[in-house]
Structure formats: C-alpha cells, structure tokens
C-alpha atoms as a PDB file:
ATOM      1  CA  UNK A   1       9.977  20.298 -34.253  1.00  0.00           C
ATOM      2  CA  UNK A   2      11.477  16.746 -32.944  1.00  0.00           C
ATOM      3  CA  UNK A   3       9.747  14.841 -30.107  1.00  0.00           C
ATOM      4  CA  UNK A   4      11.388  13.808 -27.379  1.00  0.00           C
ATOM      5  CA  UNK A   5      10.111  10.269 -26.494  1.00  0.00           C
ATOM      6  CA  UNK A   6       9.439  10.408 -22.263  1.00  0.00           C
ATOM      7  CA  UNK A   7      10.425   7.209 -21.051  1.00  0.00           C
ATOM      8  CA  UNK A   8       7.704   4.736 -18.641  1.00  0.00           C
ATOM      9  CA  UNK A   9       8.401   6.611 -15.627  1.00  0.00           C
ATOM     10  CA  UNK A  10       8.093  10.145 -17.065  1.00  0.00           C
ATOM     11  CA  UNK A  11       4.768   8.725 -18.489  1.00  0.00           C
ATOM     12  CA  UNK A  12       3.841   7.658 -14.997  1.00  0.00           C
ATOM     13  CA  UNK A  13       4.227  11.217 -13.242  1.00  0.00           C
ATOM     14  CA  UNK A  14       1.717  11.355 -10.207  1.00  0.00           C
ATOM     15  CA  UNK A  15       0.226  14.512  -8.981  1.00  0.00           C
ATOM     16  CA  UNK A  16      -1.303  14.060  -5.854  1.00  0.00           C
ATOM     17  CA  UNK A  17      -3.848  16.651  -4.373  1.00  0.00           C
ATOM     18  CA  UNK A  18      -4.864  16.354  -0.576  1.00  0.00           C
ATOM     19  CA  UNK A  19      -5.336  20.159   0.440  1.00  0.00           C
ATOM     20  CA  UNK A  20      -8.963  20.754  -0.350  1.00  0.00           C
ATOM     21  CA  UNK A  21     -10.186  17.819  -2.318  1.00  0.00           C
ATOM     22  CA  UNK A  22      -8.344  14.268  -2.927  1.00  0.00           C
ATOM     23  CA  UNK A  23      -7.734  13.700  -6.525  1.00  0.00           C
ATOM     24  CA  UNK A  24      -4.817  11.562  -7.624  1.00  0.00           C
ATOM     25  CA  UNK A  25      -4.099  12.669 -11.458  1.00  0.00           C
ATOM     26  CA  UNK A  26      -1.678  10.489 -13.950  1.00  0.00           C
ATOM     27  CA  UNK A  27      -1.133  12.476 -17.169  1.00  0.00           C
ATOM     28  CA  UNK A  28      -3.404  14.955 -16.349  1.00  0.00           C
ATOM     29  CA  UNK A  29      -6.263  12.034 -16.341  1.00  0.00           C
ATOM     30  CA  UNK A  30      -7.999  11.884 -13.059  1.00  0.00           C
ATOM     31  CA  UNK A  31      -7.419   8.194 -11.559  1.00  0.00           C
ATOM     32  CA  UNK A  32      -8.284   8.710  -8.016  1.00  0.00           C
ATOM     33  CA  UNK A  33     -12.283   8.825  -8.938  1.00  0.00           C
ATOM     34  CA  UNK A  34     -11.793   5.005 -11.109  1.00  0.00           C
ATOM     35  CA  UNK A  35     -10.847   3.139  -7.868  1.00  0.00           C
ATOM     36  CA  UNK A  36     -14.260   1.282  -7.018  1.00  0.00           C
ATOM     37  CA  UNK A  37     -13.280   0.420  -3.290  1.00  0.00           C
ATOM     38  CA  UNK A  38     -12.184   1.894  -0.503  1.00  0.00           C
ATOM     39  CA  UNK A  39      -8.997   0.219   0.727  1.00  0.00           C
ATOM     40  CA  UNK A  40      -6.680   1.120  -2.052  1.00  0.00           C
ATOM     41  CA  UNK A  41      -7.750   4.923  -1.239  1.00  0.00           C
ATOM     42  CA  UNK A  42      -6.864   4.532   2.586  1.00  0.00           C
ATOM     43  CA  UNK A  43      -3.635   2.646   2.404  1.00  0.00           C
ATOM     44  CA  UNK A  44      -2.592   5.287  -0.221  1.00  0.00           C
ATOM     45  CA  UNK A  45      -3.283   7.936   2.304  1.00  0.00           C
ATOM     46  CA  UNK A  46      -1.433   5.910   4.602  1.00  0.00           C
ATOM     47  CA  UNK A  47       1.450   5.793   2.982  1.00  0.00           C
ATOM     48  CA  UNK A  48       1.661   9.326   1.682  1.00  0.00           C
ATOM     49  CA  UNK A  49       1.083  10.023   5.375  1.00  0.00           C
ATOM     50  CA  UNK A  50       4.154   8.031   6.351  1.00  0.00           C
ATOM     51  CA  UNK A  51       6.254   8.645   3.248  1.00  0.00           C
ATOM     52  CA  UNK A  52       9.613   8.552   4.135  1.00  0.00           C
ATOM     53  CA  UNK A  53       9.293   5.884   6.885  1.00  0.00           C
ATOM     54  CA  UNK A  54       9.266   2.127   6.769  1.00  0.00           C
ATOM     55  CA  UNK A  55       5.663   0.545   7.425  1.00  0.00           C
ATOM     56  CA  UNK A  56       5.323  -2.727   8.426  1.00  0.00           C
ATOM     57  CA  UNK A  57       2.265  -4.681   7.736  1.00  0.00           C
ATOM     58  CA  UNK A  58       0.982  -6.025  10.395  1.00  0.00           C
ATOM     59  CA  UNK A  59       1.261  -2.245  12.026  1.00  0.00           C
ATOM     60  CA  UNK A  60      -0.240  -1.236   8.951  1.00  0.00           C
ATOM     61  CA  UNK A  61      -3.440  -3.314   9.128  1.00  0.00           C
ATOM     62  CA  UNK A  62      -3.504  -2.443  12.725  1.00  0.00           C
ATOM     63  CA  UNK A  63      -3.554   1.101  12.227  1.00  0.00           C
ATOM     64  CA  UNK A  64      -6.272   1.233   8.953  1.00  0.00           C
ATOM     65  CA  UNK A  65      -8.885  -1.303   9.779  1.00  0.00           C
ATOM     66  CA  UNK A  66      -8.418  -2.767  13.548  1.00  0.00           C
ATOM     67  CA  UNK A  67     -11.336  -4.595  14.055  1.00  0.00           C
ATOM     68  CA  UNK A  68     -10.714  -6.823  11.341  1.00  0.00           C
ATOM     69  CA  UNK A  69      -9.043  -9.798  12.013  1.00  0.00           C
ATOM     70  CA  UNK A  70      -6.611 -11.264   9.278  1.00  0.00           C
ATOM     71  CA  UNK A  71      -5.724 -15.504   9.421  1.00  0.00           C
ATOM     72  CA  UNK A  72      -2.437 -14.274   7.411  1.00  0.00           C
ATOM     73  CA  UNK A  73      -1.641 -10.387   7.426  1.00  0.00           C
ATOM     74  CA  UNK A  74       1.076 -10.345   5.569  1.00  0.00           C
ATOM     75  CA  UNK A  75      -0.496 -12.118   2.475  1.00  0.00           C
ATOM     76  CA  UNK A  76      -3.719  -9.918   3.044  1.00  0.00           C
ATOM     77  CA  UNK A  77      -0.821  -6.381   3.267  1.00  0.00           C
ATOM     78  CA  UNK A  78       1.077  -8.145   0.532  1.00  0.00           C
ATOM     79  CA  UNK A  79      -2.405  -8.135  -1.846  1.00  0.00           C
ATOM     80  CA  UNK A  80      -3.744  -5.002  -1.234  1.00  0.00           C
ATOM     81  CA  UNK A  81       0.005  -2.900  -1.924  1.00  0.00           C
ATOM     82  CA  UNK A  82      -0.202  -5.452  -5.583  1.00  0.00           C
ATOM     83  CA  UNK A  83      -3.571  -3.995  -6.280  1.00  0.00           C
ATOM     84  CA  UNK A  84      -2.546   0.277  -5.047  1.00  0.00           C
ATOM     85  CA  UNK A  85       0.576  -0.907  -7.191  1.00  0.00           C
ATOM     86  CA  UNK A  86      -1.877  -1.512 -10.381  1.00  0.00           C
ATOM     87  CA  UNK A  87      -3.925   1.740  -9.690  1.00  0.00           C
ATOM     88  CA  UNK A  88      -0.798   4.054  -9.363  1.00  0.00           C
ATOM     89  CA  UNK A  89       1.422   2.419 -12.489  1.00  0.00           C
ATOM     90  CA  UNK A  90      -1.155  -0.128 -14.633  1.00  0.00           C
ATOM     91  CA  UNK A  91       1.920  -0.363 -17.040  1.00  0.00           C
ATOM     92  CA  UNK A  92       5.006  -0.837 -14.530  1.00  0.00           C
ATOM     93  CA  UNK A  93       7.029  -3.679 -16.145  1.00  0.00           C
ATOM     94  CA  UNK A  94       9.434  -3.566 -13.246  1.00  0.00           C
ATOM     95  CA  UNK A  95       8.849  -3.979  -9.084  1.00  0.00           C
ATOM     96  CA  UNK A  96      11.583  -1.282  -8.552  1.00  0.00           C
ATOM     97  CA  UNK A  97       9.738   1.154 -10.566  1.00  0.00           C
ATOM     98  CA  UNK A  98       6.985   0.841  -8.346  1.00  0.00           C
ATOM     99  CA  UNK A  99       5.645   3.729  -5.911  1.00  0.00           C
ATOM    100  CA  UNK A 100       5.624   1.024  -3.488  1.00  0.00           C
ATOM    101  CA  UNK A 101       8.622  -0.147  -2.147  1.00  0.00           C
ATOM    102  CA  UNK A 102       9.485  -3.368  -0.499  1.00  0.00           C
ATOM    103  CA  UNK A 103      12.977  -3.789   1.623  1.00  0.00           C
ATOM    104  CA  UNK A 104      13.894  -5.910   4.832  1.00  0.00           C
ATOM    105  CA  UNK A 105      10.085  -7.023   5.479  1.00  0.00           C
ATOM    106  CA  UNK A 106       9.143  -3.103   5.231  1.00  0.00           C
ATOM    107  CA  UNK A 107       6.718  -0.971   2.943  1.00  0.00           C
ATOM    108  CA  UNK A 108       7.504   2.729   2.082  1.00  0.00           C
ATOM    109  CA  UNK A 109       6.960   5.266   0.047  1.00  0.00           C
ATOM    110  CA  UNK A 110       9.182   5.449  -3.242  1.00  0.00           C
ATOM    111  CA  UNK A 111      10.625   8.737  -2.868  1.00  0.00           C
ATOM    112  CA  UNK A 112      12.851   8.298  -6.274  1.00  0.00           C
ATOM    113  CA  UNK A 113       9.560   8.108  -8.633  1.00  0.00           C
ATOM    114  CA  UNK A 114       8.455  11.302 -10.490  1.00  0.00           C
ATOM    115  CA  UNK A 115       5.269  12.527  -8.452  1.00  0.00           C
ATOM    116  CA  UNK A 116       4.348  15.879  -7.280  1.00  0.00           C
ATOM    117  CA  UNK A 117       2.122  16.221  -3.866  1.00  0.00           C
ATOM    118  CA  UNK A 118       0.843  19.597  -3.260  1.00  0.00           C
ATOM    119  CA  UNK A 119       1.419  19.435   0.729  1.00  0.00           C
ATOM    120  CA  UNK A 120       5.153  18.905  -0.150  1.00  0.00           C
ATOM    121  CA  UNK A 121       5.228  21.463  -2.484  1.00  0.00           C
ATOM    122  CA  UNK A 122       3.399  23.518   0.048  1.00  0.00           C
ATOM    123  CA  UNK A 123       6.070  22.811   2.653  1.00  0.00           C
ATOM    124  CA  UNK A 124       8.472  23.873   0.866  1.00  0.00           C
ATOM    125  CA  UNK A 125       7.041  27.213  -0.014  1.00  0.00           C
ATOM    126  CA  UNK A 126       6.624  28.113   3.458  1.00  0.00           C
ATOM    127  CA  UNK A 127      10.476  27.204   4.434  1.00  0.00           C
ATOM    128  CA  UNK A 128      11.456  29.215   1.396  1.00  0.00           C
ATOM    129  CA  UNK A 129       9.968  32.279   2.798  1.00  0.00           C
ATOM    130  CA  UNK A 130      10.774  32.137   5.880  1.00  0.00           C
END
C-alpha cells in the first residue's frame, strides 16, 4: 500500500475542544496541557472567541489583562502572538502559514489553516437540522 506524504500544514491539523473541557490536540497529541503559563491559553481563547474578526492589540490587552499597564503594547501583543504562534505550529517555516494572522495593524484568526473546533462543528449541526 503507497503512502501518501501529508504536507506541513496537514501535519499541523488543530482540534480544538472548548465544550466540556479545554484541550487543544495536534496529531492526536495533547498540547494544550504543555503550555506552562497562562497568557498563551487566554489570548488563544481570545482569539477563537473573535475568530473571524480583526483584533487590535492595544484592544486586545485591554480586554485580557486591564490592570496591567504596558510602556509599549504593541511590542508586548506582538511577543505574546510569536510565542501562541510557537505553541500552535513549533515547525511553521512560513508567517502565512501561521494560525495567527497579521494584516493592516490587525490580528485574526486564520480561517484558511486545517483545524477543527467542536463549537463550530456544533453550530453547524444545529443549522443542519433545523
């Protein structure tokens, strides 16, 4: 029987988990329970929450941890998506084939990427019996 050889991004596939407990798989290895602090987890959340919009940093920051006070937000935003970046795709050679987009000063989402999230999945159930 031949192989078919799966290219990065096939490698990469995401399944994402948030109805019951929060567990973030990558070929069927469990990657969500490896991060060791908490601020990768919540800006993930964050941006599965808003998936499909554009989030700006500075609203971002705002929104996840406001009493903290940042002397440069954008360089604190712009290190902390480069770390979730590492977590989600350790071997991504290429920025586009990241999870994380970056356009016109905006965050979001990558849509395009091979994941699968349960409460999309869910959703979609639901319309398809109604």
């Amino acid at each position: 029987m031949m192989q078919i050889e799966k290219t990065p991004l096939q490698q990469e596939r995401l399944e994402i988990y948030t109805l019951g407990r929060f567990l973030v798989k990558r070929d069927n290895k469990v990657i969500s329970e490896c991060w060791r602090t908490s601020k990768p987890w919540l800006l993930f959340k964050y941006f599965l929450t808003h998936r499909g919009k554009n989030i700006l940093p500075e609203s971002a920051l705002e929104n996840l941890w406001p009493q903290q006070q940042y002397t440069d937000p954008r360089r604190a935003f712009r290190s902390l998506v480069f770390r979730l970046r590492n977590l989600l795709s350790p071997n991504c050679s290429s920025f586009f084939d990241s999870y994380i987009s970056f356009s016109h000063g905006c965050y979001h989402w990558n849509t395009e990427l091979d994941y699968w999230f349960d409460a999309e999945e869910f959703e979609h159930l639901c319309q398809k019996a109604h």
